[in-house]
C-alpha atoms as a PDB file:
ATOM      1  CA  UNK A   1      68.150  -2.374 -15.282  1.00  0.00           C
ATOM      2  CA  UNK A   2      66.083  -4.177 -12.794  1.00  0.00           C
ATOM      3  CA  UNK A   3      62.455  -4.708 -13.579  1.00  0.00           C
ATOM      4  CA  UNK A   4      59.893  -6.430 -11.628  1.00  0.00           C
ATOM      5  CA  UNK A   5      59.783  -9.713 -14.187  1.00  0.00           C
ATOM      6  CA  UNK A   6      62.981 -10.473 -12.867  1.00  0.00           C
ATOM      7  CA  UNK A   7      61.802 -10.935  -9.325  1.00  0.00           C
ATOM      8  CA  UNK A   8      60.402 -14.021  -8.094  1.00  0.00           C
ATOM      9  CA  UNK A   9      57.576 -13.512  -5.530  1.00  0.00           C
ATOM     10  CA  UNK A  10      58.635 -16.893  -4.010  1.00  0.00           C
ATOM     11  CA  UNK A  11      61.785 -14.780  -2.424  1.00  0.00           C
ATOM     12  CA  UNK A  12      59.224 -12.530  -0.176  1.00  0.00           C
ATOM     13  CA  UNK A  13      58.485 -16.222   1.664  1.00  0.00           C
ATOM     14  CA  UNK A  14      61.737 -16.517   2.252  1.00  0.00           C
ATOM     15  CA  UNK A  15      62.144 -13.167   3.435  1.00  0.00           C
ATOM     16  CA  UNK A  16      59.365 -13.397   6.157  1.00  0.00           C
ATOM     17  CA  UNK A  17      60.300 -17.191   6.899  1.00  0.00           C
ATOM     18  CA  UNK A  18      63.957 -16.652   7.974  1.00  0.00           C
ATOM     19  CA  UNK A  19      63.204 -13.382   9.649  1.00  0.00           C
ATOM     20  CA  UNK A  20      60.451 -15.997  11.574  1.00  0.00           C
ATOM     21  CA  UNK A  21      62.856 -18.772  12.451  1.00  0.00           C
ATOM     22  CA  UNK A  22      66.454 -17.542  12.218  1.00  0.00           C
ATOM     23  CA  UNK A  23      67.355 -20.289  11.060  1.00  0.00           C
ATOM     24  CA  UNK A  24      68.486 -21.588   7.238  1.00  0.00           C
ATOM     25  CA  UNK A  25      67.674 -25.288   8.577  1.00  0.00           C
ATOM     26  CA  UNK A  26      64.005 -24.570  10.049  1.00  0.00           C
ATOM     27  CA  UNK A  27      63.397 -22.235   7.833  1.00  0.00           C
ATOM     28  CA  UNK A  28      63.746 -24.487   4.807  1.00  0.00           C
ATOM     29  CA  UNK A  29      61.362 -26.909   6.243  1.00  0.00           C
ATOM     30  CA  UNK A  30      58.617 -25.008   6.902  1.00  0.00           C
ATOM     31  CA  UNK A  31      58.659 -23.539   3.038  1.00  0.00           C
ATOM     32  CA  UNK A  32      58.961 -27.728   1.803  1.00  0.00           C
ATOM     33  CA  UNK A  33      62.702 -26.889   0.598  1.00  0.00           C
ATOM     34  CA  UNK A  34      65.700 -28.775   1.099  1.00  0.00           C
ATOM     35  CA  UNK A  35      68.287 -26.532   2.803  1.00  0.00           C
ATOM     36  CA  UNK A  36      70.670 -26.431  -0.050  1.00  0.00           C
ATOM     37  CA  UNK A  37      68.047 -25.346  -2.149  1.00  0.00           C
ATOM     38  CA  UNK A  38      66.961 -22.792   0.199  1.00  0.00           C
ATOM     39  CA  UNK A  39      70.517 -21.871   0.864  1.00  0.00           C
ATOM     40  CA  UNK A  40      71.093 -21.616  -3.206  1.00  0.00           C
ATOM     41  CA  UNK A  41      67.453 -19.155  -3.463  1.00  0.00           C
ATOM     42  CA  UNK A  42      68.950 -16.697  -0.449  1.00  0.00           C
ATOM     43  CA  UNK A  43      72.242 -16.593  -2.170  1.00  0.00           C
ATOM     44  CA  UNK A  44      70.396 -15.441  -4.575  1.00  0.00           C
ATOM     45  CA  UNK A  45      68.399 -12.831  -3.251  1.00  0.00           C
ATOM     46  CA  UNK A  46      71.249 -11.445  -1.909  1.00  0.00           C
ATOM     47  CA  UNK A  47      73.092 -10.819  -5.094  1.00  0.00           C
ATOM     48  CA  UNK A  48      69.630  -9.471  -6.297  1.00  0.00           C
ATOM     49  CA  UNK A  49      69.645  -6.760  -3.601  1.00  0.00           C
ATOM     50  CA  UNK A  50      73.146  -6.536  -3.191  1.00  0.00           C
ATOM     51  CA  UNK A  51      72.548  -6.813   0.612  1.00  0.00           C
ATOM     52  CA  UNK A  52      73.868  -9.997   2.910  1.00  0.00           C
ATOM     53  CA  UNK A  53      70.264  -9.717   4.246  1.00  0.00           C
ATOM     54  CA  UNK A  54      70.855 -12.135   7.203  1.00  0.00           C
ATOM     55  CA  UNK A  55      74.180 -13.008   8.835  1.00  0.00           C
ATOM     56  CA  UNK A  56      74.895 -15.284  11.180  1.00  0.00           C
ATOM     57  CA  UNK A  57      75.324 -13.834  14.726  1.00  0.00           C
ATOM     58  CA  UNK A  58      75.684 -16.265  18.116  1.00  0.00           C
ATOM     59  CA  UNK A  59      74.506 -19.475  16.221  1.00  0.00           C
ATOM     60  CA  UNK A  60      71.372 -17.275  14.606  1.00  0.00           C
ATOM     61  CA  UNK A  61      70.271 -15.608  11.623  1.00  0.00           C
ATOM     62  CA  UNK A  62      70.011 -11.678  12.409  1.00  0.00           C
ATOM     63  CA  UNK A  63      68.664  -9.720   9.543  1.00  0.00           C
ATOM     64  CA  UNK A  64      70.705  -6.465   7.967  1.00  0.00           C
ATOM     65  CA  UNK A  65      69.337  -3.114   8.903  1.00  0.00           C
ATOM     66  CA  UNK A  66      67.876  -3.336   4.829  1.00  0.00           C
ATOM     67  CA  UNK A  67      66.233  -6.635   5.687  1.00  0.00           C
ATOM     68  CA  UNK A  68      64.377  -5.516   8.692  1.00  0.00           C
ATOM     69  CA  UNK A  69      62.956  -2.768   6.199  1.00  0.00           C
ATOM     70  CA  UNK A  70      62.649  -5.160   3.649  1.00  0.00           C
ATOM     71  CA  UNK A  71      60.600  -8.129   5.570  1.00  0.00           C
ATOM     72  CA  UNK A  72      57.732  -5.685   6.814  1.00  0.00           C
ATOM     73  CA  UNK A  73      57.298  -4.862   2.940  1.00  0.00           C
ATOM     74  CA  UNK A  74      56.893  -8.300   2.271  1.00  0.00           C
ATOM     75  CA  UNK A  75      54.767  -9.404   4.896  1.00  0.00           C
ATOM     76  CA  UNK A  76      52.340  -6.576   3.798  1.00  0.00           C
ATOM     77  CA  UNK A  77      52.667  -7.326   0.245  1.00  0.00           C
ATOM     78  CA  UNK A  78      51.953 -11.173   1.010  1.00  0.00           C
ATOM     79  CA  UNK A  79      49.263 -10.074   2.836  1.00  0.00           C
ATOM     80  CA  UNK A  80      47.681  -8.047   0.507  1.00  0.00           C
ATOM     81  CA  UNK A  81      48.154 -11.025  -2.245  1.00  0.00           C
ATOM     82  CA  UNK A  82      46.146 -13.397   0.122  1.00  0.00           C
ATOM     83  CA  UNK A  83      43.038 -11.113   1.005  1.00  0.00           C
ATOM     84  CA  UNK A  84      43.006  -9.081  -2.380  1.00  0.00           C
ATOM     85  CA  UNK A  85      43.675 -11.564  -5.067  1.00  0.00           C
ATOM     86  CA  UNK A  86      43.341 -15.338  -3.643  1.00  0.00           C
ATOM     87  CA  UNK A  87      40.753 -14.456  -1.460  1.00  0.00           C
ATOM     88  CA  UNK A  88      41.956 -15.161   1.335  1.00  0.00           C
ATOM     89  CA  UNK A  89      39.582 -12.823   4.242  1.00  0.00           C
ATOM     90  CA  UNK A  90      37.317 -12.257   6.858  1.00  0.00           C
ATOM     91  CA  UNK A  91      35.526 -10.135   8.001  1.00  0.00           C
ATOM     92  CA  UNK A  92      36.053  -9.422  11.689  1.00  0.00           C
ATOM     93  CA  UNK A  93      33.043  -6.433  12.752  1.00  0.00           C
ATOM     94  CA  UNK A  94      34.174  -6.147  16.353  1.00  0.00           C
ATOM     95  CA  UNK A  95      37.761  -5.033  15.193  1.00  0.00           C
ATOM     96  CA  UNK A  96      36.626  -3.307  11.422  1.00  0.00           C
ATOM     97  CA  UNK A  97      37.070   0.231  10.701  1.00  0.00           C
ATOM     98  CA  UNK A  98      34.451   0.526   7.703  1.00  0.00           C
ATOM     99  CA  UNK A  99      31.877   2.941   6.759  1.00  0.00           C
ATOM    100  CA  UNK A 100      28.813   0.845   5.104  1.00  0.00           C
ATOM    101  CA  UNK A 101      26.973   3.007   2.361  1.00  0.00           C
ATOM    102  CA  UNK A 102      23.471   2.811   2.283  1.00  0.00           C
ATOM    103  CA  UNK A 103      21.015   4.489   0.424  1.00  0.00           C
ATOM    104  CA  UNK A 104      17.057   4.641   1.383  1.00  0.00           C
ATOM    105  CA  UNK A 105      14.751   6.966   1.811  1.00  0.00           C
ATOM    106  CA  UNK A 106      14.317   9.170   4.717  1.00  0.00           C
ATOM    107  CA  UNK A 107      11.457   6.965   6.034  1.00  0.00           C
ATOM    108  CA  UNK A 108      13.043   4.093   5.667  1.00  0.00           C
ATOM    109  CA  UNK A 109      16.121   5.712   7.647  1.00  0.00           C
ATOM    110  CA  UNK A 110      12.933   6.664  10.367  1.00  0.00           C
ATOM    111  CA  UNK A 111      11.842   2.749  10.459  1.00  0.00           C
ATOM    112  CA  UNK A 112      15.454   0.856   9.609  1.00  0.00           C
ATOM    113  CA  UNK A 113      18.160   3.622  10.965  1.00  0.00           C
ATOM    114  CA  UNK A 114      17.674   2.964  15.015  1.00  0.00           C
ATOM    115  CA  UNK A 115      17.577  -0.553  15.139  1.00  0.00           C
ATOM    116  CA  UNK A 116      20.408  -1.071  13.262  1.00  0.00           C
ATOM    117  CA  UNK A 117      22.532   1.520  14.360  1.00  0.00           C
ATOM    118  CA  UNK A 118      21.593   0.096  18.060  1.00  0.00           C
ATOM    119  CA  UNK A 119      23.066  -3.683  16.588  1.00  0.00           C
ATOM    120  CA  UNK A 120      26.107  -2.392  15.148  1.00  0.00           C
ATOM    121  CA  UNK A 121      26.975  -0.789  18.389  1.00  0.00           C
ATOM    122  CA  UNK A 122      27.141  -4.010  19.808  1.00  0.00           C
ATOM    123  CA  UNK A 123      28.533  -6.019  16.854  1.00  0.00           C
ATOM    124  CA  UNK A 124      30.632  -3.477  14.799  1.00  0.00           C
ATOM    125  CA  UNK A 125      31.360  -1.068  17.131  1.00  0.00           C
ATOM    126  CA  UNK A 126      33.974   0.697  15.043  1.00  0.00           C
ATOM    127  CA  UNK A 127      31.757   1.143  12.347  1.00  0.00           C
ATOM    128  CA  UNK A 128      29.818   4.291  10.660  1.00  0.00           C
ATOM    129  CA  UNK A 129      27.047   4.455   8.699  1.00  0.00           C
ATOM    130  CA  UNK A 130      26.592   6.846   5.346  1.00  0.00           C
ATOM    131  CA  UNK A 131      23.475   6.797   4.342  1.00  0.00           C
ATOM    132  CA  UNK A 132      21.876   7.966   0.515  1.00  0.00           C
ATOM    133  CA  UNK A 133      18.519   9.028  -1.406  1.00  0.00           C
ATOM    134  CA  UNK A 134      18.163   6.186  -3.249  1.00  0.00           C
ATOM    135  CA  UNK A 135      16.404   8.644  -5.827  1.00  0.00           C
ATOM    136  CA  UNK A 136      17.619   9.661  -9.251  1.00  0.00           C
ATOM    137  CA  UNK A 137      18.993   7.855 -12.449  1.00  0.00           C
ATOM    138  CA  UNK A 138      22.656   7.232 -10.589  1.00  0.00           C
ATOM    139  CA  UNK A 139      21.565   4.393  -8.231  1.00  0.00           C
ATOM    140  CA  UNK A 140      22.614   1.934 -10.554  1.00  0.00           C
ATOM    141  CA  UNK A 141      25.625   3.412 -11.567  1.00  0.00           C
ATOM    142  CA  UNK A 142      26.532   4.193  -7.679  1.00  0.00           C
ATOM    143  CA  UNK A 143      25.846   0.464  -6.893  1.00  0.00           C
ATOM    144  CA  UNK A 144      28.120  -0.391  -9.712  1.00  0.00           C
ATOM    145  CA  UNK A 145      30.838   1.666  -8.540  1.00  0.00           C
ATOM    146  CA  UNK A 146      30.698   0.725  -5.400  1.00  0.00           C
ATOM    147  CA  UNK A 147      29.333   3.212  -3.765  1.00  0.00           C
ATOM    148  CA  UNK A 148      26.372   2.327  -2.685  1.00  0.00           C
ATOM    149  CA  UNK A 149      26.932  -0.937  -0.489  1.00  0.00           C
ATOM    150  CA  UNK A 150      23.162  -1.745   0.020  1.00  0.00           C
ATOM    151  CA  UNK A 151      19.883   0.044  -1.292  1.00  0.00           C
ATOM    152  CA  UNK A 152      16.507  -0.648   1.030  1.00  0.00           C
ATOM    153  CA  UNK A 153      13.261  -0.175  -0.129  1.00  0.00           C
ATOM    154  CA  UNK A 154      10.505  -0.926  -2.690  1.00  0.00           C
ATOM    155  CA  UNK A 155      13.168  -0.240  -5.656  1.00  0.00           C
ATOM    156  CA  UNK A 156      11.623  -1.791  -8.436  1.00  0.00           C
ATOM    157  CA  UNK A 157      14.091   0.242 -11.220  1.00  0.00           C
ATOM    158  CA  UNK A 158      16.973  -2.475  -9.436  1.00  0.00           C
ATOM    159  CA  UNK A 159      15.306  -5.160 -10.545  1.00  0.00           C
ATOM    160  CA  UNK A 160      18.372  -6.283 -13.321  1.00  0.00           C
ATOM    161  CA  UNK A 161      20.417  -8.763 -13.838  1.00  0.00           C
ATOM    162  CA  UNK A 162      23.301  -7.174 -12.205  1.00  0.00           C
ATOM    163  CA  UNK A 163      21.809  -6.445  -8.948  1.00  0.00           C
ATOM    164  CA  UNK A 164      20.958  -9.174  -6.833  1.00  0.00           C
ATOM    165  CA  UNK A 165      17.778  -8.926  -4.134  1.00  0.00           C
ATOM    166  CA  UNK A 166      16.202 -10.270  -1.082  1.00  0.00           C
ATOM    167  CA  UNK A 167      12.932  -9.529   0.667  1.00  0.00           C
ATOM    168  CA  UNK A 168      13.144  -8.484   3.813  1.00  0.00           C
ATOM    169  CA  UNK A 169       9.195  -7.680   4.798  1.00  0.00           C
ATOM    170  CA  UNK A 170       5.776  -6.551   3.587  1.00  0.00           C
ATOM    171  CA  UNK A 171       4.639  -3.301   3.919  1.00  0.00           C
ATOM    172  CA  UNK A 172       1.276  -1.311   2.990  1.00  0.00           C
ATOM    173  CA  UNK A 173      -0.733   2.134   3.713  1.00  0.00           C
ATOM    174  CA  UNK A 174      -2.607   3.404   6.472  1.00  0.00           C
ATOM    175  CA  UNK A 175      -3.563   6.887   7.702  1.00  0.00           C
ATOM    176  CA  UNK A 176      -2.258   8.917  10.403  1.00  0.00           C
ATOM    177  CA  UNK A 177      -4.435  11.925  12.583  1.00  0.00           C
ATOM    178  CA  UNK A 178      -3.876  13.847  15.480  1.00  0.00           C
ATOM    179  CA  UNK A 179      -4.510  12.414  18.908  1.00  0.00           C
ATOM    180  CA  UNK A 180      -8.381  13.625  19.631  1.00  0.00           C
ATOM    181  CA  UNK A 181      -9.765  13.991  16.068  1.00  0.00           C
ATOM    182  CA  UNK A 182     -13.223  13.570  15.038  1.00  0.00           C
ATOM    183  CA  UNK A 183     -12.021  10.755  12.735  1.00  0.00           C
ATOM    184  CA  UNK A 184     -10.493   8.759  15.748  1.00  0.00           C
ATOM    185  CA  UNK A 185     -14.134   7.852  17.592  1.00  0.00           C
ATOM    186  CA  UNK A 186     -16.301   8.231  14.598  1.00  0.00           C
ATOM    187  CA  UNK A 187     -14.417   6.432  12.239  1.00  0.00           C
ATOM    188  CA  UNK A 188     -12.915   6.830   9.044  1.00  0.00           C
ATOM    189  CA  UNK A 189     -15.288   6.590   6.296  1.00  0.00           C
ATOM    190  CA  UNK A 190     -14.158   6.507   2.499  1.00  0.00           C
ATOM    191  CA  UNK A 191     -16.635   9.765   2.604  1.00  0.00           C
ATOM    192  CA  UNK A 192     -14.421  11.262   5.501  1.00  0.00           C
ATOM    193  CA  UNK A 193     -11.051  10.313   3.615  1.00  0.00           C
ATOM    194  CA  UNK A 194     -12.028  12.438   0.250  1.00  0.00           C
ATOM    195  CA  UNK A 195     -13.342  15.229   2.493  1.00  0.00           C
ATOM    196  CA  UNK A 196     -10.500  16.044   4.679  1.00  0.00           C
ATOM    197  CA  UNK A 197      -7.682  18.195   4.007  1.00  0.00           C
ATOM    198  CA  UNK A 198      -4.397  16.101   3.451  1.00  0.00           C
ATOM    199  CA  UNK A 199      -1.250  16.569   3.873  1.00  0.00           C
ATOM    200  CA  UNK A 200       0.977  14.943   1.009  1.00  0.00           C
ATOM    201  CA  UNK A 201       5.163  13.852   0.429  1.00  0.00           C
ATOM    202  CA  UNK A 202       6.130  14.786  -2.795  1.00  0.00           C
ATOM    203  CA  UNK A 203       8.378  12.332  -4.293  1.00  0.00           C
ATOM    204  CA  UNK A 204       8.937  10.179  -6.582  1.00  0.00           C
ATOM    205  CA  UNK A 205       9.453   7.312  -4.596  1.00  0.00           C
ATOM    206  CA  UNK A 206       7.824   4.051  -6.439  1.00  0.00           C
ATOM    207  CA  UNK A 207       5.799   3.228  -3.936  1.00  0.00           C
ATOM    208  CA  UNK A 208       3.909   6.862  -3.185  1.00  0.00           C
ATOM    209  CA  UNK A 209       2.819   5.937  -7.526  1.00  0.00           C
ATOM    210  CA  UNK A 210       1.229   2.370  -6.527  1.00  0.00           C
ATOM    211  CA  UNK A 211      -1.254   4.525  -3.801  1.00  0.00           C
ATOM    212  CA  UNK A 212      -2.215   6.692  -6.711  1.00  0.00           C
ATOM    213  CA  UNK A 213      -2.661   4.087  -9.102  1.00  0.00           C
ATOM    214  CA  UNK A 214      -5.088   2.503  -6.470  1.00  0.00           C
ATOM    215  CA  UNK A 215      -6.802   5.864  -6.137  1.00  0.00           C
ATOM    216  CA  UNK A 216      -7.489   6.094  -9.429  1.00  0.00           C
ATOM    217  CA  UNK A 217      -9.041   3.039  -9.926  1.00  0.00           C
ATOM    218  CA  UNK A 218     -10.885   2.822  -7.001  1.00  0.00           C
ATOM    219  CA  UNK A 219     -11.920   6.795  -7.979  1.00  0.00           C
ATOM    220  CA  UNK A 220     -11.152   8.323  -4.342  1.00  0.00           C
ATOM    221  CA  UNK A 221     -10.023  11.909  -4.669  1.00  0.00           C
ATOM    222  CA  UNK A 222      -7.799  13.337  -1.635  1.00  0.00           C
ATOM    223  CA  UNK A 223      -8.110  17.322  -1.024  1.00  0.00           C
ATOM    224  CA  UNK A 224      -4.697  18.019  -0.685  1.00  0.00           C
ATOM    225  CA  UNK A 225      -4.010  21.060   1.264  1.00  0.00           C
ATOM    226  CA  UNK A 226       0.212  20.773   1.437  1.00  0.00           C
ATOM    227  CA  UNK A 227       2.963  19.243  -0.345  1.00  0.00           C
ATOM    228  CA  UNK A 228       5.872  18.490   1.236  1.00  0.00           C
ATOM    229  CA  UNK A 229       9.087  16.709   0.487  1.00  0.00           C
ATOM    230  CA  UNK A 230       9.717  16.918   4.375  1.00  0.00           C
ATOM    231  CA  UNK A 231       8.352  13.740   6.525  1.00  0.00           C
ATOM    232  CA  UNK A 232       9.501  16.148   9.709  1.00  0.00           C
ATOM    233  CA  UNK A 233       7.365  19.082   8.787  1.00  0.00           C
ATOM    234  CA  UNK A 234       4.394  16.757   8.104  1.00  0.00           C
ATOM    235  CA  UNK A 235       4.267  15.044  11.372  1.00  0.00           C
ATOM    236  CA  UNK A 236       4.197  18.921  12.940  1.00  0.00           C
ATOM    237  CA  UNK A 237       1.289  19.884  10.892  1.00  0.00           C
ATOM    238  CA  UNK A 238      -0.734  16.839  11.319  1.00  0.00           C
ATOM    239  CA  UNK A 239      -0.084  16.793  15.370  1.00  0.00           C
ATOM    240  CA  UNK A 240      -1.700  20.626  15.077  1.00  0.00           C
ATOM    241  CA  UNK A 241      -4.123  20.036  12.916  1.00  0.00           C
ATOM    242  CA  UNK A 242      -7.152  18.409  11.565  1.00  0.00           C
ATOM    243  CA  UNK A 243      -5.636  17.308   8.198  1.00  0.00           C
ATOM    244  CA  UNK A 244      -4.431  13.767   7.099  1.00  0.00           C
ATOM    245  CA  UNK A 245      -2.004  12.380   6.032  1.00  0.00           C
ATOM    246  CA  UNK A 246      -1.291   8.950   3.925  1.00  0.00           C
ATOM    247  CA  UNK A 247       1.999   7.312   4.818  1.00  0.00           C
ATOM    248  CA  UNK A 248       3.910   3.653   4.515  1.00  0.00           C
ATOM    249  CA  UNK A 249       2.754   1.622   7.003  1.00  0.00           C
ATOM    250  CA  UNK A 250       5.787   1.139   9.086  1.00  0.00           C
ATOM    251  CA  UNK A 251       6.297   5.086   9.139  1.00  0.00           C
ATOM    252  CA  UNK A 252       2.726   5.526  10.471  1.00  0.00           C
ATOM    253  CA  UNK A 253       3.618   3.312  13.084  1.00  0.00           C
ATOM    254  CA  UNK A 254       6.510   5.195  14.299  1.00  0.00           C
ATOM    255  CA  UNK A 255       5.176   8.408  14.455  1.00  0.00           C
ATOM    256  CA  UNK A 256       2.488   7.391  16.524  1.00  0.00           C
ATOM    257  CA  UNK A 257       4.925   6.213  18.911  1.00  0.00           C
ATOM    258  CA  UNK A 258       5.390   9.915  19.370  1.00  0.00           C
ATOM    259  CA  UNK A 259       2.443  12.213  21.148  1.00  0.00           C
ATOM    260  CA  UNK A 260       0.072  13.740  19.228  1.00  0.00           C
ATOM    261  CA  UNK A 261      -0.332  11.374  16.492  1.00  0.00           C
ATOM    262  CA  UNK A 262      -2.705   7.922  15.713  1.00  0.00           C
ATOM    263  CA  UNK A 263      -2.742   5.360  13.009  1.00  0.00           C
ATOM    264  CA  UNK A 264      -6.050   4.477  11.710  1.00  0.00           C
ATOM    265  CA  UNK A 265      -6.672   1.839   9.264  1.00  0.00           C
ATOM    266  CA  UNK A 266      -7.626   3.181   5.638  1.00  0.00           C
ATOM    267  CA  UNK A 267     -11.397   3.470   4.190  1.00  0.00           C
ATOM    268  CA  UNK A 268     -10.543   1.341   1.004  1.00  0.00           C
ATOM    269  CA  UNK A 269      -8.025  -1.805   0.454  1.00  0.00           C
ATOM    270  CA  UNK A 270      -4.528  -0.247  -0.069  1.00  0.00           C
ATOM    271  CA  UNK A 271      -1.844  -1.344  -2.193  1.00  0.00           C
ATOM    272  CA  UNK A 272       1.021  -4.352  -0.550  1.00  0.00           C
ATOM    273  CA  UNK A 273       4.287  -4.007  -1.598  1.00  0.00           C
ATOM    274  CA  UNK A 274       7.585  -5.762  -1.138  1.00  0.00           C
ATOM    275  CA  UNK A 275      10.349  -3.965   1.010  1.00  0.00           C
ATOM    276  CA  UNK A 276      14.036  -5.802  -0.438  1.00  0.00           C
ATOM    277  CA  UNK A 277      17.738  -5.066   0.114  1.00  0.00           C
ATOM    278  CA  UNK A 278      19.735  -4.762  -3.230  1.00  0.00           C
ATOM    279  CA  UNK A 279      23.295  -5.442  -3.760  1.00  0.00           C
ATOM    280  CA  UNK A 280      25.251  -5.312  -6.834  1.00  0.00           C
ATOM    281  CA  UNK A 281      26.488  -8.223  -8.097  1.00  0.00           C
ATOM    282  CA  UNK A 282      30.323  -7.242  -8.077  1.00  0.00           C
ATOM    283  CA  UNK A 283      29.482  -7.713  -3.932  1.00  0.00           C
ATOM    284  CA  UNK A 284      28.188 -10.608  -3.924  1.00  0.00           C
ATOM    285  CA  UNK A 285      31.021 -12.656  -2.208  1.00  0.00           C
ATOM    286  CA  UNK A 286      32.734  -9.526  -0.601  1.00  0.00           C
ATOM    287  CA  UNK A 287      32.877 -10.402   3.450  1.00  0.00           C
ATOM    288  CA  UNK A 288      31.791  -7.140   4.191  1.00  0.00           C
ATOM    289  CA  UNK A 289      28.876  -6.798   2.263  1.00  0.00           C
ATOM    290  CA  UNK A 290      27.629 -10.175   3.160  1.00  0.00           C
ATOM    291  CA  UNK A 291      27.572  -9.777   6.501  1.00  0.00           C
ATOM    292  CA  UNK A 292      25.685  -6.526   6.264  1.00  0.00           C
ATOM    293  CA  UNK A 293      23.450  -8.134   4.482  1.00  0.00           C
ATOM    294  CA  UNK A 294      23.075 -10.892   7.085  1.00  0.00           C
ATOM    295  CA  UNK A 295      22.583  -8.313   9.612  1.00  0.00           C
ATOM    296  CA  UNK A 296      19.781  -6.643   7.476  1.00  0.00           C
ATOM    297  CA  UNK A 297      18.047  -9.875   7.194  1.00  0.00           C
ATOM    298  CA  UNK A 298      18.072 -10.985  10.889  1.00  0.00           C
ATOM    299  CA  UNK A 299      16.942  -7.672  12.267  1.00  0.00           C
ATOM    300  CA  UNK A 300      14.317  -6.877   9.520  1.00  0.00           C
ATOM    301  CA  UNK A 301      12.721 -10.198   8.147  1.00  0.00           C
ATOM    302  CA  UNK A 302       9.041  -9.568   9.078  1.00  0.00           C
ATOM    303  CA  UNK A 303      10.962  -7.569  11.545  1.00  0.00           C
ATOM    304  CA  UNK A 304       8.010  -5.820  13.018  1.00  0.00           C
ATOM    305  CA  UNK A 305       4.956  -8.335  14.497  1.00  0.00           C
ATOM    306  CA  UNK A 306       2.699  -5.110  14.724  1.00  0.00           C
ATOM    307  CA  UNK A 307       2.888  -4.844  10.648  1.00  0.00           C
ATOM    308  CA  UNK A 308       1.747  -8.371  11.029  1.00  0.00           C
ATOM    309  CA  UNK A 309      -1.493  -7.532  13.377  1.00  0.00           C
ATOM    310  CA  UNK A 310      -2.452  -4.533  11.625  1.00  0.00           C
ATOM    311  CA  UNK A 311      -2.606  -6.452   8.231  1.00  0.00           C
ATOM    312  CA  UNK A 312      -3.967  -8.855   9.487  1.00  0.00           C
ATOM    313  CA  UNK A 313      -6.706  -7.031  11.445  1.00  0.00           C
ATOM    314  CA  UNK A 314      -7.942  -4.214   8.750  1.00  0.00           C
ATOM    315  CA  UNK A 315      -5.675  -5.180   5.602  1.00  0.00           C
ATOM    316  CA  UNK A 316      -6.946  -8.694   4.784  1.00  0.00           C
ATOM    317  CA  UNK A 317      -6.652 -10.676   1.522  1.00  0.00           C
ATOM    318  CA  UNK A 318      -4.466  -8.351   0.031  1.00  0.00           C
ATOM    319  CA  UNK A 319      -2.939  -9.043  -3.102  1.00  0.00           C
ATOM    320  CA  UNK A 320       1.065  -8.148  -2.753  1.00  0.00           C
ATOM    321  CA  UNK A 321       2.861  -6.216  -5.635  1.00  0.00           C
ATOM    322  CA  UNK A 322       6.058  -7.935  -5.753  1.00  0.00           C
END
């Protein structure tokens, strides 16, 4: 019976070679052979396949109807050897049909999403994008599986040995009010903040904890009028409304890109906190993921200068949770 183990890989070269050249001569000297010995391995082959695989035809070597069949398996197989197992690939964006998996939060989709999806238009235009609540025990797991190409955020569970980071910006609190409230020519005073109705996003995210730690210590109380998991429904209420709301810094700056809505700096120094991107270690030299990565880091390193001014202009000397 014939079994793999008594095929020699070395025979798919030859395959592909002579189909190349059409000719024994040639053909040995681009695989380093002499032509006997290359004349000896096809003899071989073709009492292994029981097919005269090439025959000579006006002074040329024209492959059998099985060896046509035969030296498109082989140049796939070859190929697939080279890029899967000596590591032999590229990663070419303008031609790539790949979906990259990402998982963030739906802010971070709001402050991340358009930008890049605006760069890969230009760069990877063949790509799509499947994006992922980066919330819940599975991250890891996903990551580990594959899944989950690249996780954005203030993800401090990721922090392991087998998930590699890098920081891509700084981000921090402010508050957000409708266009014309009280608060907007008055001012918002810590007295203000406690008295106002607020609007709140319930989740679990990391980062919503270090604002209530920093409540607590600094004993402000918020009246919260609505919970929400829904960032969309919030930015309705607060345009018609005179509540508050508490949000990420770069989200508050993107709704009030929108009517209705202004950014005012916080009563009380809120907490800094690191925004990374987090790969799993099993990607680290995988073409694809590293030039996402790349991407992520050009567009987003300190990405935004206004994050910069309004630190700098109400935020300063903050000390940065890592």
């Amino acid at each position: 019976m014939k079994t793999i183990t008594d095929f020699d890989l070395n025979a798919l070269q030859l395959l592909t070679v002579l189909d190349q050249t059409r000719h024994v001569g040639r053909a040995a000297e681009v695989l380093g052979m002499s032509q006997s010995g290359f004349s000896t391995a096809l003899a071989r082959l073709r009492r292994r396949l029981d097919d005269e695989l090439f025959v000579r035809v006006s002074g040329s070597m024209q492959p059998t109807h099985r060896a046509v069949t035969l030296v498109q398996t082989a140049r796939e197989i070859l190929m697939q050897v080279e890029t899967g197992i000596l590591g032999k690939t590229d990663f070419a964006p303008r031609h790539a049909r790949v979906e990259f998996r990402l998982s963030m939060s739906d802010v971070a989709e709001v402050v991340f999403l358009p930008k890049l999806l605006g760069h890969l238009a230009q760069h990877a235009p063949l790509a799509t994008v499947h994006t992922s609540s980066p919330i819940g025990s599975s991250l890891r797991e996903r990551m580990a599986d594959g899944d989950v190409d690249l996780a954005i955020g203030y993800l401090p569970d990721l922090e392991i040995d087998s998930i590699f980071r890098q920081r891509l910006t700084s981000n921090t609190y402010a508050c957000i009010v409708r266009s014309g409230h009280p608060v907007v020519v008055a001012g918002l005073s810590k007295a203000a903040y406690q008295e106002l109705g607020h609007v709140v996003i319930a989740t679990p995210a990391k980062s919503t904890s270090l604002l209530e730690r920093t409540l607590e210590r600094q004993r402000i109380t918020r009246r919260i009028v609505l919970s929400t998991p829904h960032h969309l429904s919030l930015l309705a209420v607060i345009s018609g409304s005179d509540l508050i709301a508490t949000l990420p810094l770069g989200t508050a700056l993107d709704f009030s890109r929108r009517e209705g809505v202004e950014v005012l700096a916080l009563p009380f120094r809120p907490p800094m906190f690191s925004v990374h991107q987090y790969w799993h270690r099993r990607a680290q030299s995988d073409p694809r993921n590293r030039w996402l990565r790349e991407q992520f880091r050009q567009l987003f390193d300190q990405q935004n200068p206004l994050y910069k001014d309004w630190i700098r202009a109400f935020y300063s000397n903050l000390r940065e949770v890592k």
